[in-house]
Protein backbone atom coordinates (compact mmCIF):
# COMPACT_ATOMS: atom_id res chain seq x y z
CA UNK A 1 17.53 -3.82 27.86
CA UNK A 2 16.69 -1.63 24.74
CA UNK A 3 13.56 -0.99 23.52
CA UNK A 4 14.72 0.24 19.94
CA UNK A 5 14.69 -2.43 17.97
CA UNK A 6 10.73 -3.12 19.01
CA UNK A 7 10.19 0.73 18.64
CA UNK A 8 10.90 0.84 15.06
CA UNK A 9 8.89 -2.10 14.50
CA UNK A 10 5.96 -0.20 15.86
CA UNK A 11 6.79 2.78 13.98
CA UNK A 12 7.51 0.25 10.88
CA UNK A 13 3.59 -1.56 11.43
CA UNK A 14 2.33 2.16 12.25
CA UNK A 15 3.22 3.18 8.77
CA UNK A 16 1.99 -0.08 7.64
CA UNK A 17 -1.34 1.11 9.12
CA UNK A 18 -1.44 4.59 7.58
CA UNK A 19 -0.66 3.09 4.12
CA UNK A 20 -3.41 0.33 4.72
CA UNK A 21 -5.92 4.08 5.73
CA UNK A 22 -5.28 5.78 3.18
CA UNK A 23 -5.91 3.22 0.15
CA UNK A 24 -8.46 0.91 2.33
CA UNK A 25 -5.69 -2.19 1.43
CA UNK A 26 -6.13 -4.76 3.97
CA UNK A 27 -7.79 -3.85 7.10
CA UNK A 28 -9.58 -1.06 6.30
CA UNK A 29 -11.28 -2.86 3.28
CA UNK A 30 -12.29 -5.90 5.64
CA UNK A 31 -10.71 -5.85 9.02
CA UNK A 32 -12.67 -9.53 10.43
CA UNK A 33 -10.91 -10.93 6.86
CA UNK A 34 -7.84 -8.92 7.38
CA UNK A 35 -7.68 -9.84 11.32
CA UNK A 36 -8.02 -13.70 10.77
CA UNK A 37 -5.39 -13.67 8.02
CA UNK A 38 -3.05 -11.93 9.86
CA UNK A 39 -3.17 -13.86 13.10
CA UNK A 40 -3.04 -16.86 10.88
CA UNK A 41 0.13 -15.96 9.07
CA UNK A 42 1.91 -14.88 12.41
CA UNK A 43 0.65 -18.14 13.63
CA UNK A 44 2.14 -20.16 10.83
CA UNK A 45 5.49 -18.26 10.87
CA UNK A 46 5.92 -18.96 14.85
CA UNK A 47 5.52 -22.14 14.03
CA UNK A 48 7.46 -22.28 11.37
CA UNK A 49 10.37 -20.21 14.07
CA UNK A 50 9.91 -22.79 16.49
CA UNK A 51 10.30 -25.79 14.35
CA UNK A 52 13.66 -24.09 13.42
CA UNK A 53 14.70 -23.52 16.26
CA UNK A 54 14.15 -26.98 17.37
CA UNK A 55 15.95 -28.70 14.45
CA UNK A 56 18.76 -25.96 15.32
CA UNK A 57 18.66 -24.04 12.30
CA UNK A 58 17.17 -20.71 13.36
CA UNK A 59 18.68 -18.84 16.87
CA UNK A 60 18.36 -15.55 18.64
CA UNK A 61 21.28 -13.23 16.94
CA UNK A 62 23.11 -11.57 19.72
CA UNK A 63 22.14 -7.41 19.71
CA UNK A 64 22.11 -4.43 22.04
CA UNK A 65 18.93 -3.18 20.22
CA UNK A 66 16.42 -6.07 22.02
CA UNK A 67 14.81 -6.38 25.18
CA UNK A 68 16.61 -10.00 25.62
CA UNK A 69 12.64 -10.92 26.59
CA UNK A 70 12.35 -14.40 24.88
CA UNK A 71 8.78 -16.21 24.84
CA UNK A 72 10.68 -19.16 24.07
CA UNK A 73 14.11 -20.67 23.58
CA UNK A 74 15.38 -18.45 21.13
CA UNK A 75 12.59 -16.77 20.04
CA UNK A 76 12.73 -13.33 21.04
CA UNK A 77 9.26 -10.99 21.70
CA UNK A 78 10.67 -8.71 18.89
CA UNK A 79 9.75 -12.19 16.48
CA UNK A 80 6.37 -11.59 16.97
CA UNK A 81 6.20 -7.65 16.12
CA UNK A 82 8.56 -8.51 13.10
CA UNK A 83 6.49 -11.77 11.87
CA UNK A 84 3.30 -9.50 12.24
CA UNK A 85 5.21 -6.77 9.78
CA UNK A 86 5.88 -9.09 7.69
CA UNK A 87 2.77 -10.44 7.22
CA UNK A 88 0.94 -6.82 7.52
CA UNK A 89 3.15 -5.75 4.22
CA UNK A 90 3.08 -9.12 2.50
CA UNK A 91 -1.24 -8.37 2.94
CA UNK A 92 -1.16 -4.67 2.05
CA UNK A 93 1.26 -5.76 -1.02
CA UNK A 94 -1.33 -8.23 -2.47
CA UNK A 95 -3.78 -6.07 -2.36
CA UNK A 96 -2.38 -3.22 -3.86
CA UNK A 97 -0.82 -5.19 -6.83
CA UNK A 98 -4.56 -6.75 -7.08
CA UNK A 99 -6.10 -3.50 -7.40
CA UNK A 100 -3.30 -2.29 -9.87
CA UNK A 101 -3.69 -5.36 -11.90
CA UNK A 102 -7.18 -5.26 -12.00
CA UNK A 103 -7.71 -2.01 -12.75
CA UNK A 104 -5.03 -2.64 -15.89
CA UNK A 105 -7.26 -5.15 -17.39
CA UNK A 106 -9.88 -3.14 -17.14
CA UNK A 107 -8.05 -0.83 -19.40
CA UNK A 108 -6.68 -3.00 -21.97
């Protein structure tokens, strides 16, 4: 069992965080917003996993970097750190290029 592969995801969603701090993005400009919209889009993309995985079209790559933990059929506990990255960028993204945009209209 290795723990590195969830590690940097930590460190990845920590640095997510700091980001998020330090130009109030996603959380830290409305964290009961950010919090429902995040569990949401994890939600959606397990699903979304699971359906694949059903229909055979997703599956667990084999890797020394996992725990080999799976909360379901090929759906390792890694998914969830990774689909909450994912999600956590895809948010802090958005915002920022709203801001940018927005504040480029106001110029022009």
């Amino acid at each position: 069992m290795s723990l590195a592969y969830a590690a940097a995801l930590l460190v990845s969603i920590g640095g997510m965080a700091v980001l998020d701090h330090r130009h109030r993005l996603f959380f830290f400009a409305d964290a009961r917003r950010a919090a429902v919209v995040l569990v949401a889009g994890v939600a959606f993309l397990v699903v979304w996993d699971l359906v694949g995985v059903a229909l055979g079209i997703f599956f667990r790559g084999q890797t020394p970097y996992m725990t080999g933990i799976l909360l379901a059929p090929e759906l390792p506990i890694e998914e969830i750190g990774f689909l909450t990255l994912l999600c956590y960028l895809t948010m802090n993204l958005y915002a920022a290029f709203s801001r940018w945009l927005g504040r480029r209209e106001a110029r022009g």
